[in-house]
PDB file of N, CA and C in Angstrom:
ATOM      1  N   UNK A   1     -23.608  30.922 -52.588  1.00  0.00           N
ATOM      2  CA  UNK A   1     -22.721  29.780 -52.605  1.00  0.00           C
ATOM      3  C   UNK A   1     -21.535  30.023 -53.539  1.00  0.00           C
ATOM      4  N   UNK A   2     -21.572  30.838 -54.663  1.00  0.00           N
ATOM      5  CA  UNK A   2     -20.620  30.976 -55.424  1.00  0.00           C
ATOM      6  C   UNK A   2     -19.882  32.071 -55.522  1.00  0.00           C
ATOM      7  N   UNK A   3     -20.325  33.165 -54.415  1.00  0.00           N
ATOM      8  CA  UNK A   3     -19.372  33.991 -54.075  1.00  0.00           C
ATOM      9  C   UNK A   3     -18.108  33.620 -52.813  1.00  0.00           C
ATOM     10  N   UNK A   4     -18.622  32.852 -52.203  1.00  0.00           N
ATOM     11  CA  UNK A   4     -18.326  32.017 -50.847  1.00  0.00           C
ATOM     12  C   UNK A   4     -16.855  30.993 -51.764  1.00  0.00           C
ATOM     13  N   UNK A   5     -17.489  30.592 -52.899  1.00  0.00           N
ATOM     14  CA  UNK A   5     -16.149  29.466 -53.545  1.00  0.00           C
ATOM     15  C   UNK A   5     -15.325  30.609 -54.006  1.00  0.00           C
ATOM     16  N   UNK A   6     -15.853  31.812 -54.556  1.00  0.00           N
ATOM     17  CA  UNK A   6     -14.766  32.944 -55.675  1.00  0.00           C
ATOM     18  C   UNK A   6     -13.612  33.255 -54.151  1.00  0.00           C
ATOM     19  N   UNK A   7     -14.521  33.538 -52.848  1.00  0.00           N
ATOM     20  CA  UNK A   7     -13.756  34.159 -51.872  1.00  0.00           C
ATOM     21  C   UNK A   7     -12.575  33.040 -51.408  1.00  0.00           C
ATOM     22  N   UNK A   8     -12.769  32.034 -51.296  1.00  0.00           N
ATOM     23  CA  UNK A   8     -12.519  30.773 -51.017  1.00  0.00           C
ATOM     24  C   UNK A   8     -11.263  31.079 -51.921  1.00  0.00           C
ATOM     25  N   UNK A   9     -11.646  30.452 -53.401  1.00  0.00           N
ATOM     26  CA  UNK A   9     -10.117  30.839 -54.681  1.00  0.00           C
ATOM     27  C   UNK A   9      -9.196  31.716 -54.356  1.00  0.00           C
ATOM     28  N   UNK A  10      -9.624  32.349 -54.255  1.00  0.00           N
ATOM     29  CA  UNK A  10      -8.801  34.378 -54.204  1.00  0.00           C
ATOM     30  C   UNK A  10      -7.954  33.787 -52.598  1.00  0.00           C
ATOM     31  N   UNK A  11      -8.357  33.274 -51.965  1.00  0.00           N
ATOM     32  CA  UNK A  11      -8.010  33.431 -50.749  1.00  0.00           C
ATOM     33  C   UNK A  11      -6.867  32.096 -50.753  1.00  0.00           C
ATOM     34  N   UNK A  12      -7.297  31.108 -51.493  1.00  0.00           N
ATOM     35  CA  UNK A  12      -6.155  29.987 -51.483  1.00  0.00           C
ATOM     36  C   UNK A  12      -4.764  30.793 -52.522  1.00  0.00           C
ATOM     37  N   UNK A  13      -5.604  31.104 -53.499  1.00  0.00           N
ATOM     38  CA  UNK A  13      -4.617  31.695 -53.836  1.00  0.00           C
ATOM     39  C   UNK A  13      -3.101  33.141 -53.468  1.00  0.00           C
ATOM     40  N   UNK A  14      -3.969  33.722 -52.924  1.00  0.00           N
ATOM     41  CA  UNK A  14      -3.343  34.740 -52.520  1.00  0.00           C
ATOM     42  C   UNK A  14      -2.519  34.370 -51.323  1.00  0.00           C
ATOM     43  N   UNK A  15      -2.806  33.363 -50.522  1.00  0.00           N
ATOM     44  CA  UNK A  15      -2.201  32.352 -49.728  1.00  0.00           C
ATOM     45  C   UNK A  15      -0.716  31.987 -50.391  1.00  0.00           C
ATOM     46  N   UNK A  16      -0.999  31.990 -51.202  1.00  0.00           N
ATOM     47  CA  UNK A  16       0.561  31.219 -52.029  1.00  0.00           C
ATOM     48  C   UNK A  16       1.027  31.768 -52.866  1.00  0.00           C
ATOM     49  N   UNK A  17       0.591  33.418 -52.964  1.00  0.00           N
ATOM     50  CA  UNK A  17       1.542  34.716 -52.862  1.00  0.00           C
ATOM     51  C   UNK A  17       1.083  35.431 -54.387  1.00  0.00           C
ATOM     52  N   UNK A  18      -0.041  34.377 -54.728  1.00  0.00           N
ATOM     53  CA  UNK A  18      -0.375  35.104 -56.043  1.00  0.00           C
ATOM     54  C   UNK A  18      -1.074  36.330 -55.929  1.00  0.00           C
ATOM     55  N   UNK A  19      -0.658  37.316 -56.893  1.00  0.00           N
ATOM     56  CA  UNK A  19      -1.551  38.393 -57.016  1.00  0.00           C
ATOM     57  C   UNK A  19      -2.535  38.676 -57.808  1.00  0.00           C
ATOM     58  N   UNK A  20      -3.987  38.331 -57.814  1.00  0.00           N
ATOM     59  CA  UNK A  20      -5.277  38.151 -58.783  1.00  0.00           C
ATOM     60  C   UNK A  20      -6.374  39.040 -58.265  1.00  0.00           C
ATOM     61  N   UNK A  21      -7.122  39.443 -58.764  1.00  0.00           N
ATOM     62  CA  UNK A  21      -8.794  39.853 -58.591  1.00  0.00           C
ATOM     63  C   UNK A  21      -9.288  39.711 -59.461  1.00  0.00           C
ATOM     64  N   UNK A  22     -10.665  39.673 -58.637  1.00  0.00           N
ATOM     65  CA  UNK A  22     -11.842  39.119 -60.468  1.00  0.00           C
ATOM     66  C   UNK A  22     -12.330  40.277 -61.104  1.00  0.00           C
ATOM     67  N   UNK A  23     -12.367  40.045 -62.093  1.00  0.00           N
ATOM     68  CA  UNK A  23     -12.689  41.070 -63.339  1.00  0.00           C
ATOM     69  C   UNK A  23     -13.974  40.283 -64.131  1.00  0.00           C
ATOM     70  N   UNK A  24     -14.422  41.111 -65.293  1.00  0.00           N
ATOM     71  CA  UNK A  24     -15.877  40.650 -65.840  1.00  0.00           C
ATOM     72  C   UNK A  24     -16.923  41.071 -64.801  1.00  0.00           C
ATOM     73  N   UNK A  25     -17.755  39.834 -65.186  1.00  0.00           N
ATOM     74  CA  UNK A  25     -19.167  40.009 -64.467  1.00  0.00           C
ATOM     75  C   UNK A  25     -19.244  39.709 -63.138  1.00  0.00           C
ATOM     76  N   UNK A  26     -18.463  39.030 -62.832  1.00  0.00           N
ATOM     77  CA  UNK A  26     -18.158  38.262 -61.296  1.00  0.00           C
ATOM     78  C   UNK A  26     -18.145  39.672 -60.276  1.00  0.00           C
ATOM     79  N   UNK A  27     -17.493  40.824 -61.422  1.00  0.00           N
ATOM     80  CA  UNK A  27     -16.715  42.064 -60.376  1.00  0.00           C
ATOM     81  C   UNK A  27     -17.433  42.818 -59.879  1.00  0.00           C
ATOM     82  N   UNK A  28     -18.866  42.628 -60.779  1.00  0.00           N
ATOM     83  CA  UNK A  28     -19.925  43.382 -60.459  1.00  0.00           C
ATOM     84  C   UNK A  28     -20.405  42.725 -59.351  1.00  0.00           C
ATOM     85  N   UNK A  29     -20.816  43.291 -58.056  1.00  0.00           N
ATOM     86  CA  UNK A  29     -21.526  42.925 -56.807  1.00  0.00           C
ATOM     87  C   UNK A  29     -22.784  42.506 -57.200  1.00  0.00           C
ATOM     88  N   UNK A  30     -23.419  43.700 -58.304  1.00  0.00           N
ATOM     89  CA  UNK A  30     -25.078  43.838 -58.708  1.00  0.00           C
ATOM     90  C   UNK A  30     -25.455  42.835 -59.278  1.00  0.00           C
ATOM     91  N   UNK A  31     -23.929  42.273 -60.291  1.00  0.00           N
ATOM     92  CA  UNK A  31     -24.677  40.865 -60.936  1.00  0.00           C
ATOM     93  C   UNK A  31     -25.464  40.059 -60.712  1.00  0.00           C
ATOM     94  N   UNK A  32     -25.962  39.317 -61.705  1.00  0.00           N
ATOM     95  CA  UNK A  32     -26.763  38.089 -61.736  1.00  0.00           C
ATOM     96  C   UNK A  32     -25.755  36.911 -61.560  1.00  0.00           C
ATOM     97  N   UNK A  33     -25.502  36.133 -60.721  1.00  0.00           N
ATOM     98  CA  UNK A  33     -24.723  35.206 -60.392  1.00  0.00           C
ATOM     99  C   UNK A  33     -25.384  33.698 -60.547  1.00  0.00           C
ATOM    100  N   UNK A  34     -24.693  33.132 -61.984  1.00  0.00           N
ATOM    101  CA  UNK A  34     -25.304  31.172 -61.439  1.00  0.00           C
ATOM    102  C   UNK A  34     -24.691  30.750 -61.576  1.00  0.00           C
ATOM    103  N   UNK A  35     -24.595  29.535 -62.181  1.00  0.00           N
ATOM    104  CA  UNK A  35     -23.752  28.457 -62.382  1.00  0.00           C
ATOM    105  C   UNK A  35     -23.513  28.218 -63.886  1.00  0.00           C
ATOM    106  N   UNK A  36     -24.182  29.342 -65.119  1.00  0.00           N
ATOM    107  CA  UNK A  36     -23.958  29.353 -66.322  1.00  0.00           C
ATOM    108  C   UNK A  36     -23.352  30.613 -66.548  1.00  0.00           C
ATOM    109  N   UNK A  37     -22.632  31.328 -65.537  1.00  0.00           N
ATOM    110  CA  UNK A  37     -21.931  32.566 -65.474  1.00  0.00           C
ATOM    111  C   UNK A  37     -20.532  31.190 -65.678  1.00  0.00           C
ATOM    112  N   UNK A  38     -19.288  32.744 -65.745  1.00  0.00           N
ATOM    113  CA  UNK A  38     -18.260  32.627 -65.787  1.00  0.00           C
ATOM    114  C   UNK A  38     -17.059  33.422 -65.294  1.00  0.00           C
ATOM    115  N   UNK A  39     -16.414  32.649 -64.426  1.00  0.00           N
ATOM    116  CA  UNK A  39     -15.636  33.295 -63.374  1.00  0.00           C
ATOM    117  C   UNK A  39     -14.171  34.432 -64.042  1.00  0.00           C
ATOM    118  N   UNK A  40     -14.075  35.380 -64.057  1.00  0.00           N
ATOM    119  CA  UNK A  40     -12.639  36.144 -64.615  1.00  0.00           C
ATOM    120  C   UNK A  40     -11.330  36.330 -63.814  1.00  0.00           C
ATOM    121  N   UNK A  41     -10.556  35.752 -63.488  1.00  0.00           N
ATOM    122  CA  UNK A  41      -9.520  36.173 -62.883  1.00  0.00           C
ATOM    123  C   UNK A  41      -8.283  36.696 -63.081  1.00  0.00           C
ATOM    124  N   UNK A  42      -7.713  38.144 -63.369  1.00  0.00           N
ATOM    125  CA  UNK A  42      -7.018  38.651 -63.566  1.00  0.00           C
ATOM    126  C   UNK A  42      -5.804  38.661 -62.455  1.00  0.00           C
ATOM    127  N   UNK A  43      -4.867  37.671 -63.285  1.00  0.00           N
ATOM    128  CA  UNK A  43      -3.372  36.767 -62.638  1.00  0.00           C
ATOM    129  C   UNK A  43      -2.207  38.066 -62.669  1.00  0.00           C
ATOM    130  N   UNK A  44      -2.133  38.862 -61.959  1.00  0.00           N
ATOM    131  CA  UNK A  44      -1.225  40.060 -61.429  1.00  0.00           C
ATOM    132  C   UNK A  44       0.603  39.514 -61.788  1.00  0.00           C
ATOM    133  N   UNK A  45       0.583  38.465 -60.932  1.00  0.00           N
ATOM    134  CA  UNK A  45       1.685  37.868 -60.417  1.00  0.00           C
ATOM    135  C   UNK A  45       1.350  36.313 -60.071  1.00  0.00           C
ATOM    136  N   UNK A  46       1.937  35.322 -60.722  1.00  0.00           N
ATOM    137  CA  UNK A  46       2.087  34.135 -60.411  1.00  0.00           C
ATOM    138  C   UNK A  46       2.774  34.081 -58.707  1.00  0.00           C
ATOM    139  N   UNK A  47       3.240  34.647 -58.163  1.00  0.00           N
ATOM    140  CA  UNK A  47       3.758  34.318 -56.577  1.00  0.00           C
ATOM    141  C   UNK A  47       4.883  33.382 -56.844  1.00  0.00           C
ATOM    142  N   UNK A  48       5.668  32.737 -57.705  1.00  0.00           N
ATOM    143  CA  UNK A  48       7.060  31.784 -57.657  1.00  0.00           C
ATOM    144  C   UNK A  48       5.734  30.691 -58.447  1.00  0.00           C
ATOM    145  N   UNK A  49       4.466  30.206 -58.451  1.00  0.00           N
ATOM    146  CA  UNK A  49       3.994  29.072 -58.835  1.00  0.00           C
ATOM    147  C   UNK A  49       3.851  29.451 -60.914  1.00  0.00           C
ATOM    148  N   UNK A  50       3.914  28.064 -61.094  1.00  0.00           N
ATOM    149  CA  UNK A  50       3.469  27.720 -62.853  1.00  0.00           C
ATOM    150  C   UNK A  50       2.419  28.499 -62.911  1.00  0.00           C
ATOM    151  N   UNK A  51       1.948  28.642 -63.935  1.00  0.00           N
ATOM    152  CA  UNK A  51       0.718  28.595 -64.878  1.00  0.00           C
ATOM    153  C   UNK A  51      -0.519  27.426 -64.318  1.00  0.00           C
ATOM    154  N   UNK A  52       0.123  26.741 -64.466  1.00  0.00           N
ATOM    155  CA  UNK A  52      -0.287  24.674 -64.416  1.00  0.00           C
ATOM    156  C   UNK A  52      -0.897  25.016 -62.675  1.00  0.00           C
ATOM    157  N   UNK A  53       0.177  25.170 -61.713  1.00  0.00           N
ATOM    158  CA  UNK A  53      -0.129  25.359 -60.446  1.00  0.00           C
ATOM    159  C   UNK A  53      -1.321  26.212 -59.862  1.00  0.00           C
ATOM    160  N   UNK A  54      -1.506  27.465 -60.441  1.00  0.00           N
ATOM    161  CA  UNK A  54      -2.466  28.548 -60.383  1.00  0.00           C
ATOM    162  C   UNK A  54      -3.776  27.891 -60.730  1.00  0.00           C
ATOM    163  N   UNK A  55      -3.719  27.432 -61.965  1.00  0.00           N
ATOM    164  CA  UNK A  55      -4.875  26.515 -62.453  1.00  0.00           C
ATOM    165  C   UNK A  55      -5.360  25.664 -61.596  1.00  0.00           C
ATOM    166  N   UNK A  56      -4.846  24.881 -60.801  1.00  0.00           N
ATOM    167  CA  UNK A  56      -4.631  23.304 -60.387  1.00  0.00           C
ATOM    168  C   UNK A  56      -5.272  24.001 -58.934  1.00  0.00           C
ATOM    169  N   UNK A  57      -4.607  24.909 -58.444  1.00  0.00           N
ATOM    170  CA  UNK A  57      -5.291  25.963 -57.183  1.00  0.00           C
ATOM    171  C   UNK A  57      -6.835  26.177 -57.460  1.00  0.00           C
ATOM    172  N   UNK A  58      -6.892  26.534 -58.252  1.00  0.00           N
ATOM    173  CA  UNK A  58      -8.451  27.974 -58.771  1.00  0.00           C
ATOM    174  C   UNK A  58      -9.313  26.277 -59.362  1.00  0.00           C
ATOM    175  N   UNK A  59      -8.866  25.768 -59.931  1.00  0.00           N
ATOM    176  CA  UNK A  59      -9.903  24.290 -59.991  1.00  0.00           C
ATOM    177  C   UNK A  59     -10.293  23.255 -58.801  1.00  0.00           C
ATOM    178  N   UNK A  60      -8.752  23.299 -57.682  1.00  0.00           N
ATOM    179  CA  UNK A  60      -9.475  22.880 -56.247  1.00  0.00           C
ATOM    180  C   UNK A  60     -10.198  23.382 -55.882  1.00  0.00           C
ATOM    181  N   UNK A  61     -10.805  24.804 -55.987  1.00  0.00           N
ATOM    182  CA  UNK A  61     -11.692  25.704 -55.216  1.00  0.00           C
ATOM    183  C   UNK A  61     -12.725  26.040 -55.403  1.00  0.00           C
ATOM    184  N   UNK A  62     -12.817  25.624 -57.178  1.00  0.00           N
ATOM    185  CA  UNK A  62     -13.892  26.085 -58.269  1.00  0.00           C
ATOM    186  C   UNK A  62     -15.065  25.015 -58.464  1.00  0.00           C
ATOM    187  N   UNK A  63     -16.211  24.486 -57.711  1.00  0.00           N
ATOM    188  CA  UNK A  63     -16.641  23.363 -58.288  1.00  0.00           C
ATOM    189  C   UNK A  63     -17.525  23.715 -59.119  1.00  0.00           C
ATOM    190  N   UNK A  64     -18.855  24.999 -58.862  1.00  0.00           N
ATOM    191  CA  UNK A  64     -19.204  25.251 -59.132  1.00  0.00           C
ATOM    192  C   UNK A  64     -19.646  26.065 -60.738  1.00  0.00           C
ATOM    193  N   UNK A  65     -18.574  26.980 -60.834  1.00  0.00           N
ATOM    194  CA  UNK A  65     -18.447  27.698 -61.593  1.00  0.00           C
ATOM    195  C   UNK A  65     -17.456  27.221 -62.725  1.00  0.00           C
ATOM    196  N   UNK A  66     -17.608  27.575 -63.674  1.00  0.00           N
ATOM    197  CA  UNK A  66     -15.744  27.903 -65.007  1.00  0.00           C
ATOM    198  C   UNK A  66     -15.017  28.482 -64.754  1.00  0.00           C
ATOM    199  N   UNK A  67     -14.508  28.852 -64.666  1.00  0.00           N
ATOM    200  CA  UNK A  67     -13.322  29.793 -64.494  1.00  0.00           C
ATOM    201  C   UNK A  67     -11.717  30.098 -65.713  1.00  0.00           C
ATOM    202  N   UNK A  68     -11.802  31.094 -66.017  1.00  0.00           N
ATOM    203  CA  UNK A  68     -11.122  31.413 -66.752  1.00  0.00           C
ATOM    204  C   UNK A  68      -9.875  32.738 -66.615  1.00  0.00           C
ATOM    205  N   UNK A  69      -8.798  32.120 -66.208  1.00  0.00           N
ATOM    206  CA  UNK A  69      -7.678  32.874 -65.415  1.00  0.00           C
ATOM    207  C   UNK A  69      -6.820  33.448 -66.712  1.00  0.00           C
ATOM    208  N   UNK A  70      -6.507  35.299 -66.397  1.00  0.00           N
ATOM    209  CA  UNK A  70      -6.192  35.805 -67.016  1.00  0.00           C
ATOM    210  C   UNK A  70      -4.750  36.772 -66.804  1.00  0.00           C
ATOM    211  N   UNK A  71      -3.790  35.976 -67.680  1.00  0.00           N
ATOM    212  CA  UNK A  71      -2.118  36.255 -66.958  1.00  0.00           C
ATOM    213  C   UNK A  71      -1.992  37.416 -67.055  1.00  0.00           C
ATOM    214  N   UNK A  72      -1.582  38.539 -66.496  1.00  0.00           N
ATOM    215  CA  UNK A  72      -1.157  39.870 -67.028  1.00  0.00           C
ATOM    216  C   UNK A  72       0.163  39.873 -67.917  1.00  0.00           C
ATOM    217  N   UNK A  73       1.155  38.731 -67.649  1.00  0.00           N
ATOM    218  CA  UNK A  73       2.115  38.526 -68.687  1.00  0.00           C
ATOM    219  C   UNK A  73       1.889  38.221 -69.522  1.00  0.00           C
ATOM    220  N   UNK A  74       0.722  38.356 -70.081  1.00  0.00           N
ATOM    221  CA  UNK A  74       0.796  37.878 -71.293  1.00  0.00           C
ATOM    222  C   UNK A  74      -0.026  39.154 -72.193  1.00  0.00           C
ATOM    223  N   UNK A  75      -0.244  40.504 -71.513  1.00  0.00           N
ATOM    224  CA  UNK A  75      -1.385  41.310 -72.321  1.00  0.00           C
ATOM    225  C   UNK A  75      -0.537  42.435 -72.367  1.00  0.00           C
ATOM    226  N   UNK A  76      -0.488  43.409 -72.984  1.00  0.00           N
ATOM    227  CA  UNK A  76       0.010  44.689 -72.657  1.00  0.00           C
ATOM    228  C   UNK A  76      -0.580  45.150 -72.044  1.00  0.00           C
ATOM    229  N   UNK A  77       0.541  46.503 -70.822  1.00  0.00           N
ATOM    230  CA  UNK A  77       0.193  47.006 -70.271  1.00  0.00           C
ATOM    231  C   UNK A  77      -0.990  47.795 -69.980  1.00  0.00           C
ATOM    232  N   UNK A  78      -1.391  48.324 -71.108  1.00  0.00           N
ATOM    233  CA  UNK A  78      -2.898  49.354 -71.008  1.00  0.00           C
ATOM    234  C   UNK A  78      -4.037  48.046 -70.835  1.00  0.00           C
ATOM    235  N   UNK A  79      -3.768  47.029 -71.851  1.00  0.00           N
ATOM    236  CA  UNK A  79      -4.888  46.052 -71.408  1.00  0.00           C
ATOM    237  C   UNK A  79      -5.037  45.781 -70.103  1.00  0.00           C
ATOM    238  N   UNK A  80      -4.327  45.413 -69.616  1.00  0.00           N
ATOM    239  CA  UNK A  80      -3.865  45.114 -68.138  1.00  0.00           C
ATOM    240  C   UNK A  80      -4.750  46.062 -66.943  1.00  0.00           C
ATOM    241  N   UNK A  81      -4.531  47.813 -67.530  1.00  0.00           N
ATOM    242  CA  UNK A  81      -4.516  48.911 -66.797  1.00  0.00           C
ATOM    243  C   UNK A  81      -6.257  48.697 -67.246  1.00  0.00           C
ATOM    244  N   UNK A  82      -6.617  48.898 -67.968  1.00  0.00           N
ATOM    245  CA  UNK A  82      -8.300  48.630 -68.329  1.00  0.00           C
ATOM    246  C   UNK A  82      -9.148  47.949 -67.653  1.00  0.00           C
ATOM    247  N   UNK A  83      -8.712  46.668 -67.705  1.00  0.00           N
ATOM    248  CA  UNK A  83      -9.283  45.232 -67.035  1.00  0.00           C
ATOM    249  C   UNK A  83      -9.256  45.605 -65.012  1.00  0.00           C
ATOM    250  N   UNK A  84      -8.433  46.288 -64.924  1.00  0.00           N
ATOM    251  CA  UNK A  84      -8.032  46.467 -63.227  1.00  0.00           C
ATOM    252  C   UNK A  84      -9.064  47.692 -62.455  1.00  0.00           C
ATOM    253  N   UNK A  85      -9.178  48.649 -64.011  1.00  0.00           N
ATOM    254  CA  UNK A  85     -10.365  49.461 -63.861  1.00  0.00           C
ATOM    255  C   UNK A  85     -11.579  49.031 -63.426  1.00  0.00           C
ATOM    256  N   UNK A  86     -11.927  47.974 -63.520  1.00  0.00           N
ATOM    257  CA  UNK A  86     -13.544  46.773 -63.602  1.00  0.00           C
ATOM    258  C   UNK A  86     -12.812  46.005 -62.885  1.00  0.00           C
ATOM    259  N   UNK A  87     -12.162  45.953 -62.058  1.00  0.00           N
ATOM    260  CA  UNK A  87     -12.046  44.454 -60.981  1.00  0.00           C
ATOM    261  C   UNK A  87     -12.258  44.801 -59.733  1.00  0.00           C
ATOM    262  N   UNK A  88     -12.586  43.635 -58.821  1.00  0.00           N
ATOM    263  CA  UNK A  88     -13.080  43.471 -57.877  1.00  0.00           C
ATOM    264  C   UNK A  88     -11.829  43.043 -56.741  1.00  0.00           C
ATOM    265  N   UNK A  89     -11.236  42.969 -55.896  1.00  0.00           N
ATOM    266  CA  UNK A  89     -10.521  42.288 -54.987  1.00  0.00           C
ATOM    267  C   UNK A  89     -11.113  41.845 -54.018  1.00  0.00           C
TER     268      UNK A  89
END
């Protein structure tokens, strides 16, 4: 059920031109997945939308889970390059 909402997010989102994949534990397939996990989303590119908007997206989609969206504008590059190493699309 809560891979079905992550696919769901990614998919509204990327809809409206954002560029994200999940990172953390989510990225792992093998994981242990519940509802006291926590969702990672590594924010590529806002697509033209806010901060506020992206959020407001990934919380229509999210009932289940937390979720905690992670801007690439805001990290340096190698962080960035690390985190993409461990993500999932």
């Amino acid at each position: 059920m809560l891979r079905a909402q992550i696919q769901e997010t990614l998919e509204a989102l990327r809809h409206r031109g954002v560029v994200c994949e999940v990172i953390g534990s989510f990225a792992r397939t093998s994981a242990l997945i519940d509802a006291e996990s926590d969702l990672d989303i590594l924010v590529e590119s806002k697509g033209g939308l806010s901060e506020a908007d992206v959020w407001d997206v990934a919380w229509a989609h999210l009932r289940d889970v937390d979720v905690d969206l992670v801007f690439a504008d805001h990290l340096p590059a190698t962080k960035v390059a690390l985190m993409k190493e461990h993500a999932r699309e």
